[in-house]
Protein backbone atom coordinates (compact mmCIF):
# COMPACT_ATOMS: atom_id res chain seq x y z
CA UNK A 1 147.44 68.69 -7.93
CA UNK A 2 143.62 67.60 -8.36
CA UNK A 3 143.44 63.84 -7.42
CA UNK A 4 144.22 61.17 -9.67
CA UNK A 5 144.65 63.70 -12.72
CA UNK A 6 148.19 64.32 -12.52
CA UNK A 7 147.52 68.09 -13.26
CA UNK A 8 147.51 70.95 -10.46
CA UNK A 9 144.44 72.72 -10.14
CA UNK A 10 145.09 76.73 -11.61
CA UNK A 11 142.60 79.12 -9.10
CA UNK A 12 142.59 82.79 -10.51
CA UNK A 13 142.46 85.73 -8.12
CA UNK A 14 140.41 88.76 -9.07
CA UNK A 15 141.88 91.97 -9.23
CA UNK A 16 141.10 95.70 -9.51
CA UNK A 17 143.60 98.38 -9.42
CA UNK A 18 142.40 101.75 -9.76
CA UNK A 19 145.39 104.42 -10.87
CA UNK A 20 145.80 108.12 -10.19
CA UNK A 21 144.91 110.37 -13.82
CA UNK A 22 144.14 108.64 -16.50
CA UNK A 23 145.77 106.63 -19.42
CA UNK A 24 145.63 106.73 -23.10
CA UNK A 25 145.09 104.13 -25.28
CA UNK A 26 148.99 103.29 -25.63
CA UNK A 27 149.38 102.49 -21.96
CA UNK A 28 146.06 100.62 -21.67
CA UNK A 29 147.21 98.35 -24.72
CA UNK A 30 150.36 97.74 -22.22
CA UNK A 31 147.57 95.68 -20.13
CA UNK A 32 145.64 93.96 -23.44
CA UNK A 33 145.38 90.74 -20.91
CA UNK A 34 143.18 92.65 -18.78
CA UNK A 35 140.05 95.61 -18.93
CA UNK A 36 141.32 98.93 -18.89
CA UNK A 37 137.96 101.31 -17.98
CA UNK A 38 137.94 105.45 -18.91
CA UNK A 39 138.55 105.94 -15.24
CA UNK A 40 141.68 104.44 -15.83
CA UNK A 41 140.77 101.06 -13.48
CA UNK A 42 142.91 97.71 -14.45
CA UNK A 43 141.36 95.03 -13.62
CA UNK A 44 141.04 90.98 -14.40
CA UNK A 45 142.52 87.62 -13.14
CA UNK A 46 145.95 86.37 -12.12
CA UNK A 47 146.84 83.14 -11.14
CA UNK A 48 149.24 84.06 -7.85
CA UNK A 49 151.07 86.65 -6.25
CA UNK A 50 153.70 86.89 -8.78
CA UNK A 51 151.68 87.48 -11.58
CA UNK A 52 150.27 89.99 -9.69
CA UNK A 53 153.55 91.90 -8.71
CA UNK A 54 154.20 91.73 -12.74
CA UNK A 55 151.29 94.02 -13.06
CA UNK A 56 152.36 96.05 -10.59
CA UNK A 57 155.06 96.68 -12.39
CA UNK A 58 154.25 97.04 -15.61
CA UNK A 59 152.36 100.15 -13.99
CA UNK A 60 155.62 101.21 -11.88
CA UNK A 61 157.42 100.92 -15.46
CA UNK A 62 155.02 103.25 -16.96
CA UNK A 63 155.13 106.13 -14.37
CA UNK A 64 151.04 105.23 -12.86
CA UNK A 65 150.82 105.42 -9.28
CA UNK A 66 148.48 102.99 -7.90
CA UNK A 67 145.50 104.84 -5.81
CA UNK A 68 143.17 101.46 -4.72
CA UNK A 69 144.00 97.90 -5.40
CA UNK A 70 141.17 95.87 -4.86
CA UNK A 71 142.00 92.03 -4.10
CA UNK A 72 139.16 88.97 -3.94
CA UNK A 73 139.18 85.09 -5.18
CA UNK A 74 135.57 86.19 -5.31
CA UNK A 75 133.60 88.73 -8.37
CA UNK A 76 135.22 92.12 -7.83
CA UNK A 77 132.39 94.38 -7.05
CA UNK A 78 131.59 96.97 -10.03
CA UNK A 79 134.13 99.55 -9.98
CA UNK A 80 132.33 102.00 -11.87
């Protein structure tokens, strides 16, 4: 919690996952919380390691294999 404010301090976590093939537009609107790019590359900001397993997941669920995952509390560099 953030002193004397009675509220605990949220700190999101960057992430980029890239994905073997590519997806079309109904799997990518599976992930409408985050950017999906043509290369098929998932990326945006959860706020622990859970959140980040649920995406990992959701990808699992939908037959994607995971080829890079990219992790930073920092800017994720361009994955263009």
């Amino acid at each position: 919690m953030s002193p004397g404010s009675g509220r605990a301090i949220v700190r999101l976590v960057r992430v980029v996952i890239r994905v073997a093939g590519s997806v079309g537009p109904v799997v990518a609107s599976a992930f409408d919380d985050l950017e999906v790019r043509t290369e098929t590359v998932v990326s945006g900001s959860v706020v622990d390691d859970a959140a980040l397993h649920g995406v990992l997941q959701r990808l699992r669920d939908l037959g994607l294999s995971v080829a890079d995952l990219w992790v930073s509390s920092n800017d994720a560099p361009d994955a263009a």
